[in-house]
Protein backbone atom coordinates (compact mmCIF):
# COMPACT_ATOMS: atom_id res chain seq x y z
CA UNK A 1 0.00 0.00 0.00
CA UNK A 2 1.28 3.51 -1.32
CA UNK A 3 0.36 6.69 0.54
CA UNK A 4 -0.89 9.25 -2.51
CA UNK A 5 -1.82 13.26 -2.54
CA UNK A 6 -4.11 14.02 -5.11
CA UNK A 7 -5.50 17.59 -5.74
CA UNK A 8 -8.37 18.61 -8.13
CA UNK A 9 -9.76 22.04 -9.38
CA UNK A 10 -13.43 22.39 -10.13
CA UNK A 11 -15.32 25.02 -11.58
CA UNK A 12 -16.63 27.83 -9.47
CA UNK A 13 -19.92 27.18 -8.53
CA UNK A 14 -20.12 23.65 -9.86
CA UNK A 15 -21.35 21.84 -6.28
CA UNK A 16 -22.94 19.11 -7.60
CA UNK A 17 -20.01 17.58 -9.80
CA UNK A 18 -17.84 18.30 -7.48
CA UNK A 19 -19.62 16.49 -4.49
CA UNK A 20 -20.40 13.70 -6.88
CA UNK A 21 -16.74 13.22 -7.48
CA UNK A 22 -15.86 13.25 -3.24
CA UNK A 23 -18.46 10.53 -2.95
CA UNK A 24 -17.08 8.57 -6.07
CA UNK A 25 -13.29 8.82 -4.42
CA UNK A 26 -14.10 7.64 -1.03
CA UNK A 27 -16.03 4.88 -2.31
CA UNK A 28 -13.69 3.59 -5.11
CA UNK A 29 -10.82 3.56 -2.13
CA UNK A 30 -13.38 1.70 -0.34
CA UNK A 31 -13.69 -0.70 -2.78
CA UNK A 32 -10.29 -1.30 -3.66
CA UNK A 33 -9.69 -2.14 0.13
CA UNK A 34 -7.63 1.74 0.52
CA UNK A 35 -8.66 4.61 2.97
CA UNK A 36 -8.90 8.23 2.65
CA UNK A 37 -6.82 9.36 5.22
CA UNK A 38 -7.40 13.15 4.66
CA UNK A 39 -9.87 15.20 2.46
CA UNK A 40 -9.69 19.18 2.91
CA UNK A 41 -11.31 21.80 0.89
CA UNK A 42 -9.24 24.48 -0.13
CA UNK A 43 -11.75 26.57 -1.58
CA UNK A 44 -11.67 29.09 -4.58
CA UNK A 45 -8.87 30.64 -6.10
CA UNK A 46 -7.41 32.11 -8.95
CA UNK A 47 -5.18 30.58 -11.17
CA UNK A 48 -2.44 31.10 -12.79
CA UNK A 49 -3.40 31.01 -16.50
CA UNK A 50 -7.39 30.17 -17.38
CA UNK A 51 -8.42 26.44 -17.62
CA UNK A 52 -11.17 26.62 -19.79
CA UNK A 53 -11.53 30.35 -19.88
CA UNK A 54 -11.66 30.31 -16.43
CA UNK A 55 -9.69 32.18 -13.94
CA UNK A 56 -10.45 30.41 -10.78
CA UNK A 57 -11.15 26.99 -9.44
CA UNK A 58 -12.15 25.28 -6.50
CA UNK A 59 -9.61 22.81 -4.86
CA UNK A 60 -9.93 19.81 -3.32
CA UNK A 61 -7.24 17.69 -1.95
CA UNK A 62 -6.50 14.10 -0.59
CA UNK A 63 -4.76 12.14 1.16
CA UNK A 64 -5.31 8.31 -0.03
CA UNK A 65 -3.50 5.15 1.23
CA UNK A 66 -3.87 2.49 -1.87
CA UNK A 67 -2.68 -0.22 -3.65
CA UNK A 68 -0.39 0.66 -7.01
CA UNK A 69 -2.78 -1.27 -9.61
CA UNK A 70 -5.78 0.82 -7.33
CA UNK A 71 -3.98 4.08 -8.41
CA UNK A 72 -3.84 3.41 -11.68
CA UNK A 73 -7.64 2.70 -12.36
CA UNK A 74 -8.55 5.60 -9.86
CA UNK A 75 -6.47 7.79 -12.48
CA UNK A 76 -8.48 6.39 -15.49
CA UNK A 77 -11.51 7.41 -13.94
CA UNK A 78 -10.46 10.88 -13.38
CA UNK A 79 -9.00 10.98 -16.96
CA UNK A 80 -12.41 10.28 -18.13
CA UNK A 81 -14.53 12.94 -16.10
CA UNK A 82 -14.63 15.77 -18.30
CA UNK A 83 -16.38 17.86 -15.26
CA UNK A 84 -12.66 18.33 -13.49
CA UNK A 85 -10.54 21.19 -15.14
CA UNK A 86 -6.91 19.13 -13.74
CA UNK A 87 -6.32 16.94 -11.18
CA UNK A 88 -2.11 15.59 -9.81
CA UNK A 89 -1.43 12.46 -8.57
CA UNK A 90 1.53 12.56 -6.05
CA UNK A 91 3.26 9.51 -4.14
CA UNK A 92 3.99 10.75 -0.87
């Protein structure tokens, strides 16, 4: 088991994506026998070029224990969900 950070921007004001996604994470490391160790919400701020002609984003970040292969599919999924503007995987 590998301890990850992962960090994702939303769109301002898009609540229900962005709580669909939370519930989606904690479940799939549910599922996969991992643990979300941590889960803050860093709230809105601007970046530092627009994503999507957009200037600012809403942050979320994690702090996941998982398996490798676990990673890997969790990162397909997030590839797919064309709601997120960027997410970063991280191996603490």
């Amino acid at each position: 088991m590998n301890t990850y950070e992962l960090t994702i921007l939303f769109a301002d004001g898009d609540d229900q994506n962005r709580e669909r996604v939370i519930k989606m994470i904690e479940s799939f490391a549910k599922k996969a026998k991992g643990e979300v160790n941590k889960q803050e919400s860093w709230g809105s701020k601007h970046l530092a070029y627009p994503i999507k002609k957009m200037g600012s984003a809403v942050y979320e970040h994690f702090l996941l224990t998982l398996d490798g292969r676990a990673q890997v599919e969790l990162e397909k999924t997030l590839k797919l969900d064309e709601s997120l503007l960027r997410y970063m995987f991280v191996r603490v």
